[in-house]
Protein backbone atom coordinates (compact mmCIF):
# COMPACT_ATOMS: atom_id res chain seq x y z
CA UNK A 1 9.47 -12.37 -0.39
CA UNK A 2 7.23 -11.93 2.25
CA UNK A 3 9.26 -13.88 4.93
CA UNK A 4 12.84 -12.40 3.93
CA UNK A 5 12.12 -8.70 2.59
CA UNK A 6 8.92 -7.53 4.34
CA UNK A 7 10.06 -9.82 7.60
CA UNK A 8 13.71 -9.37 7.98
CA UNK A 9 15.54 -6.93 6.00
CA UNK A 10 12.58 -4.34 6.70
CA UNK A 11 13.00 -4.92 10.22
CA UNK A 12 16.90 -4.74 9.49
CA UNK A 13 16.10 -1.28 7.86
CA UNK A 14 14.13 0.04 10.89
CA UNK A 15 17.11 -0.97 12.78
CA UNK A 16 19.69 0.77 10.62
CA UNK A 17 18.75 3.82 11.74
CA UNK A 18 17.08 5.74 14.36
CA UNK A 19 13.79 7.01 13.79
CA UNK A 20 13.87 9.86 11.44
CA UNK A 21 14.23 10.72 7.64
CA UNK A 22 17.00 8.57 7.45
CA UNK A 23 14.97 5.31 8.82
CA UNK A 24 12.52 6.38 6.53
CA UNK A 25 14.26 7.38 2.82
CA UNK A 26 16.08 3.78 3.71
CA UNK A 27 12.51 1.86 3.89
CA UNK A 28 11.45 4.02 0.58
CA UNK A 29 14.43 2.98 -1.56
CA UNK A 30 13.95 -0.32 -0.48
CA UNK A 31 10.52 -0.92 -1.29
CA UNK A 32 11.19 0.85 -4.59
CA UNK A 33 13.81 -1.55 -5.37
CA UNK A 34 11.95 -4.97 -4.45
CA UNK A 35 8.48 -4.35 -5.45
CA UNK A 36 9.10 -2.10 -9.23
CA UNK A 37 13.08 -1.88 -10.01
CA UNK A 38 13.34 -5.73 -9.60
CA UNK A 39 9.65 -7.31 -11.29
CA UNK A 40 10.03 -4.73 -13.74
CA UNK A 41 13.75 -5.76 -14.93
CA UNK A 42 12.32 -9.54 -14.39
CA UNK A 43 9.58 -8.52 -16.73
CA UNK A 44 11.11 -7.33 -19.61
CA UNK A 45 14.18 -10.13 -19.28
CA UNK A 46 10.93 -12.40 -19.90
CA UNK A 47 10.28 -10.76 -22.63
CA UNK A 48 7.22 -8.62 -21.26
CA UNK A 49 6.08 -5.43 -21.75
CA UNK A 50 5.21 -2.82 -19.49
CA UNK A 51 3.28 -0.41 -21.05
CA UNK A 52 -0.39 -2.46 -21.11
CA UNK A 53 0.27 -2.98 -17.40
CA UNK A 54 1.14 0.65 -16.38
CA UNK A 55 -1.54 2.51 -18.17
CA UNK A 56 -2.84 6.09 -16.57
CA UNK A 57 -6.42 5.43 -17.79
CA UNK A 58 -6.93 9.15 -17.99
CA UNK A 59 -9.25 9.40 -20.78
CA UNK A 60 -12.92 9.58 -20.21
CA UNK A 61 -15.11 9.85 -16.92
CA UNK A 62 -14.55 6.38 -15.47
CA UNK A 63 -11.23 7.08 -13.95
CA UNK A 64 -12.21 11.01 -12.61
CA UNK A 65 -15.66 9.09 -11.54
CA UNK A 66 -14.20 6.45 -9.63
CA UNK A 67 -12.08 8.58 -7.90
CA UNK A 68 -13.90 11.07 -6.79
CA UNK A 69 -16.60 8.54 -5.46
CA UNK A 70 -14.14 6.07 -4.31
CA UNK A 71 -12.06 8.43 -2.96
CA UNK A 72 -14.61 9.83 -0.85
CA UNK A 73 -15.99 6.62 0.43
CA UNK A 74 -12.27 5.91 1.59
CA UNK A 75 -11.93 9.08 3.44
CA UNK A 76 -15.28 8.56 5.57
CA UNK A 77 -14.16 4.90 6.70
CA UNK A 78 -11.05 5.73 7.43
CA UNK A 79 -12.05 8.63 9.93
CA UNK A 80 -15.01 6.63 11.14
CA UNK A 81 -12.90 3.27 11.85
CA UNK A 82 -9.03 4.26 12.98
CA UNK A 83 -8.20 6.85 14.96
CA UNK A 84 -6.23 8.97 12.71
CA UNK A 85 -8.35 12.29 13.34
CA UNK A 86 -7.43 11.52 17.46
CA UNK A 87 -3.86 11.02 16.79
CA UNK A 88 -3.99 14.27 13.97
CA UNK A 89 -5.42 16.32 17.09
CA UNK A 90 -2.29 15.51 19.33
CA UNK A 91 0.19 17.27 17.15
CA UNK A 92 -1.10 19.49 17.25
CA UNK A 93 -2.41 20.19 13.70
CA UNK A 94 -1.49 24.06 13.34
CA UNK A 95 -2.38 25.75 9.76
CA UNK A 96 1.49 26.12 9.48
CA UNK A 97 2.05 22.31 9.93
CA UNK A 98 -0.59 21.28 7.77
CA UNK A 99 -0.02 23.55 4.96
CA UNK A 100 3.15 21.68 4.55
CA UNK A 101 2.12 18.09 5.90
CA UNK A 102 -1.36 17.19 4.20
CA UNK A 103 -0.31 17.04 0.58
CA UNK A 104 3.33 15.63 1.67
CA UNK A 105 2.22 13.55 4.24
CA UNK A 106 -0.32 12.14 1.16
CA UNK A 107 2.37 12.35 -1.75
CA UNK A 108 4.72 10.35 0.72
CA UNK A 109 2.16 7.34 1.71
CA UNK A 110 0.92 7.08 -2.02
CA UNK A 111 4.82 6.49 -3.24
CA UNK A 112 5.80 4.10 -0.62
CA UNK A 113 2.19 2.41 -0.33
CA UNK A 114 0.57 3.06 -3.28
CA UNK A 115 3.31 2.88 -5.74
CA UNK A 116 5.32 0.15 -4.92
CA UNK A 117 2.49 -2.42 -3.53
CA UNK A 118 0.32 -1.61 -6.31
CA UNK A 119 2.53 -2.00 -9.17
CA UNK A 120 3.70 -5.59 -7.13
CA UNK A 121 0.40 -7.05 -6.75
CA UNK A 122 -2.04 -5.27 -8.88
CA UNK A 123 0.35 -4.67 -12.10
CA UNK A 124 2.37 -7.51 -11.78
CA UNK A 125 0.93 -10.58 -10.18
CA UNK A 126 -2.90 -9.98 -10.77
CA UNK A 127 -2.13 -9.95 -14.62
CA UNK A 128 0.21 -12.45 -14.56
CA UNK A 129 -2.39 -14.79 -12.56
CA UNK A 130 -5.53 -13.77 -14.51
CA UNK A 131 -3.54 -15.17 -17.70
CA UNK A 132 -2.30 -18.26 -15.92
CA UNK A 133 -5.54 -19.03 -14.86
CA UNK A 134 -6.99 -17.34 -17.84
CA UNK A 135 -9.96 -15.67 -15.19
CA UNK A 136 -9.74 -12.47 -14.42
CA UNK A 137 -11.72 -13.72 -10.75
CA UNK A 138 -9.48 -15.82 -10.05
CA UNK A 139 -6.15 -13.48 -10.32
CA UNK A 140 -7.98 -11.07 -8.58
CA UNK A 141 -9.43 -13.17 -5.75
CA UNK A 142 -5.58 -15.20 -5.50
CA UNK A 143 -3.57 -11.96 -5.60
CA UNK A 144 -6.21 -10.05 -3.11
CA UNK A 145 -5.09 -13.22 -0.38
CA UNK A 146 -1.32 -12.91 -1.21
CA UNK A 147 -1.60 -9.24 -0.56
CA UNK A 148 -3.18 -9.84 2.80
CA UNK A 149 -0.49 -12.53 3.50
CA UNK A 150 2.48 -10.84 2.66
CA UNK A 151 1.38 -8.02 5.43
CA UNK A 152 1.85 -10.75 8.05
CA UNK A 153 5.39 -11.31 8.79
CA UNK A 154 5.68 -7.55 9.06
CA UNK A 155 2.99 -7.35 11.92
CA UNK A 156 4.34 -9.98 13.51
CA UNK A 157 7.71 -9.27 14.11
CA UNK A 158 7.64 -5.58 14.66
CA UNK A 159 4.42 -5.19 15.79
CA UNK A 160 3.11 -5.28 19.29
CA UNK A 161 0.77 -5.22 22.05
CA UNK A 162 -0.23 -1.53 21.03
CA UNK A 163 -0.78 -2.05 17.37
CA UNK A 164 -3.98 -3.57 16.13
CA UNK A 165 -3.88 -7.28 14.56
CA UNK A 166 -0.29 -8.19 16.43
CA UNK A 167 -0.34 -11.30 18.61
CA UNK A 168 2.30 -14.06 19.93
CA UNK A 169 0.50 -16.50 17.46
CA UNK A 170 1.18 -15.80 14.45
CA UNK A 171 -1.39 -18.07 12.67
CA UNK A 172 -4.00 -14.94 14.56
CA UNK A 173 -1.70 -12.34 12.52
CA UNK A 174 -2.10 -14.47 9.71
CA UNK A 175 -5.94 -14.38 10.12
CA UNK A 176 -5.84 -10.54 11.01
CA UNK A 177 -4.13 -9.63 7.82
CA UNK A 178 -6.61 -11.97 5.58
CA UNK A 179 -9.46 -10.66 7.10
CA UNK A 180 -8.33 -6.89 7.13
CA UNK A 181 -6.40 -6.56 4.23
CA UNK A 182 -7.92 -9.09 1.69
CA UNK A 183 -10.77 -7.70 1.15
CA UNK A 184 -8.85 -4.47 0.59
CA UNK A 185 -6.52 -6.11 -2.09
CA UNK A 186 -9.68 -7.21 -3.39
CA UNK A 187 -11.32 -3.59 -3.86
CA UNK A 188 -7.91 -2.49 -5.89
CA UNK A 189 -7.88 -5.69 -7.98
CA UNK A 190 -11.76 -5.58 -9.21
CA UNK A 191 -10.79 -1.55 -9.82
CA UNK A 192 -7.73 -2.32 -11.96
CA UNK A 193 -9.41 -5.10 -13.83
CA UNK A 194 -12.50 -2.53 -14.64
CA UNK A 195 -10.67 0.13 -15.41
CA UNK A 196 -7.21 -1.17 -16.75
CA UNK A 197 -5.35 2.23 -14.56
CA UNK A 198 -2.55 1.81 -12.57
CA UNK A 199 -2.59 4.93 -11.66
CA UNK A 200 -6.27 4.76 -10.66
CA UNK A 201 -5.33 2.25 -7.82
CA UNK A 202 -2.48 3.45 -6.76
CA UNK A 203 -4.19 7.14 -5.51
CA UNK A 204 -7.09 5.22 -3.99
CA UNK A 205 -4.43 3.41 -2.15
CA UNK A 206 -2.43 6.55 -0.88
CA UNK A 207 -5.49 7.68 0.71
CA UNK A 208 -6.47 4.56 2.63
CA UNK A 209 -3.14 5.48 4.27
CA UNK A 210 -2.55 8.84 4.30
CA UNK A 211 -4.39 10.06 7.38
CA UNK A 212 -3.75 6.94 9.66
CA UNK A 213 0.23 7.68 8.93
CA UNK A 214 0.26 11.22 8.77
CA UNK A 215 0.81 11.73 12.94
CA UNK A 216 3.96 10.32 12.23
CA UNK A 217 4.66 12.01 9.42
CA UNK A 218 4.69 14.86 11.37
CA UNK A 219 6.59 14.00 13.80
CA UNK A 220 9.52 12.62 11.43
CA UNK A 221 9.82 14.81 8.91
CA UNK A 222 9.36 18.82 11.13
């Protein structure tokens, strides 16, 4: 999956196109496809039903709680630690553009970030894990590693010297994604196995990349 989808054919789709809405609605539909049309139908050939893994979690304060402290928390690392504010300044970031851009730019990273990676690894491989291994540690701590592995083939073929975590070796992207994005993965998966919302995770996970993508969401989609 990793190798073949996020490696190849998502550098194939980059490819197809130039860059530009096209490139982009291309990548969407394809991630859609791979990480919910295709587990889901899987899923419920097996037998399996979605409903207890899809949940909203709406009802009382621990989902609005969570999210509004979460949230927060994720918006002050990500200005302090990337340089998403820098790269907002160089739009430049006009009332007029970000009227239009901030709550697109966010509805846009939580679909193709937070929507089809969380409903992969958080919906469908952390429960399937924490009942094979019948711990809920243990499918979050395995599915937290797979997420930070499956980012690796992608950094390493269509990253570069530019981009943070990209090397020659790829055993040092391998490391780089572990160490980044592990310990992410393993944020979401302790929040979905408290809380039981899908929908929890997957807005917590639009905003970790909202503003470090929304420079180029800009520039794509005016």
């Amino acid at each position: 999956y990793a190798v073949l989808f996020l490696g190849f054919a998502m550098t194939w789709a980059r490819g197809a196109f130039p860059a530009g809405p096209e490139q982009e609605g291309l990548v969407l539909a394809l991630k859609l496809a791979v990480h919910v049309g295709l587990p889901a139908v899987l899923l419920l050939m097996l037998g399996a039903r979605l409903g207890p893994i899809t949940q909203l979690g709406l009802s009382g304060r621990k989902f609005w709680r969570t999210l509004i402290v979460l949230g927060a928390i994720i918006l002050a690392i990500v200005c302090l630690i990337t340089p998403s504010l820098q790269q907002i300044s160089e739009i430049p970031p006009t009332p007029g553009t970000m009227i239009w851009a901030l709550p697109l730019g966010y509805l846009w990273m939580t679909l193709e970030a937070g929507v089809t990676e969380e409903f992969l690894f958080r919906g469908v491989l952390q429960t399937r894990l924490t009942s094979s291994f019948n711990s809920a540690w243990a499918g979050v701590i395995v599915t937290s590693v797979l997420f930070g592995l499956a980012h690796a083939p992608g950094l390493f073929m269509r990253g570069g010297p530019s981009v943070d975590g990209w090397s020659t070796d790829p055993l040092q992207v391998i490391a780089h994604t572990i160490a980044v994005l592990s310990p992410i993965g393993l944020t979401f998966g302790l929040i979905y196995a408290r809380t039981k919302s899908l929908l929890l995770v997957i807005v917590l996970h639009g905003l970790v990349d909202w503003l470090p993508n929304l420079a180029e969401f800009v520039e794509t989609w005016r």
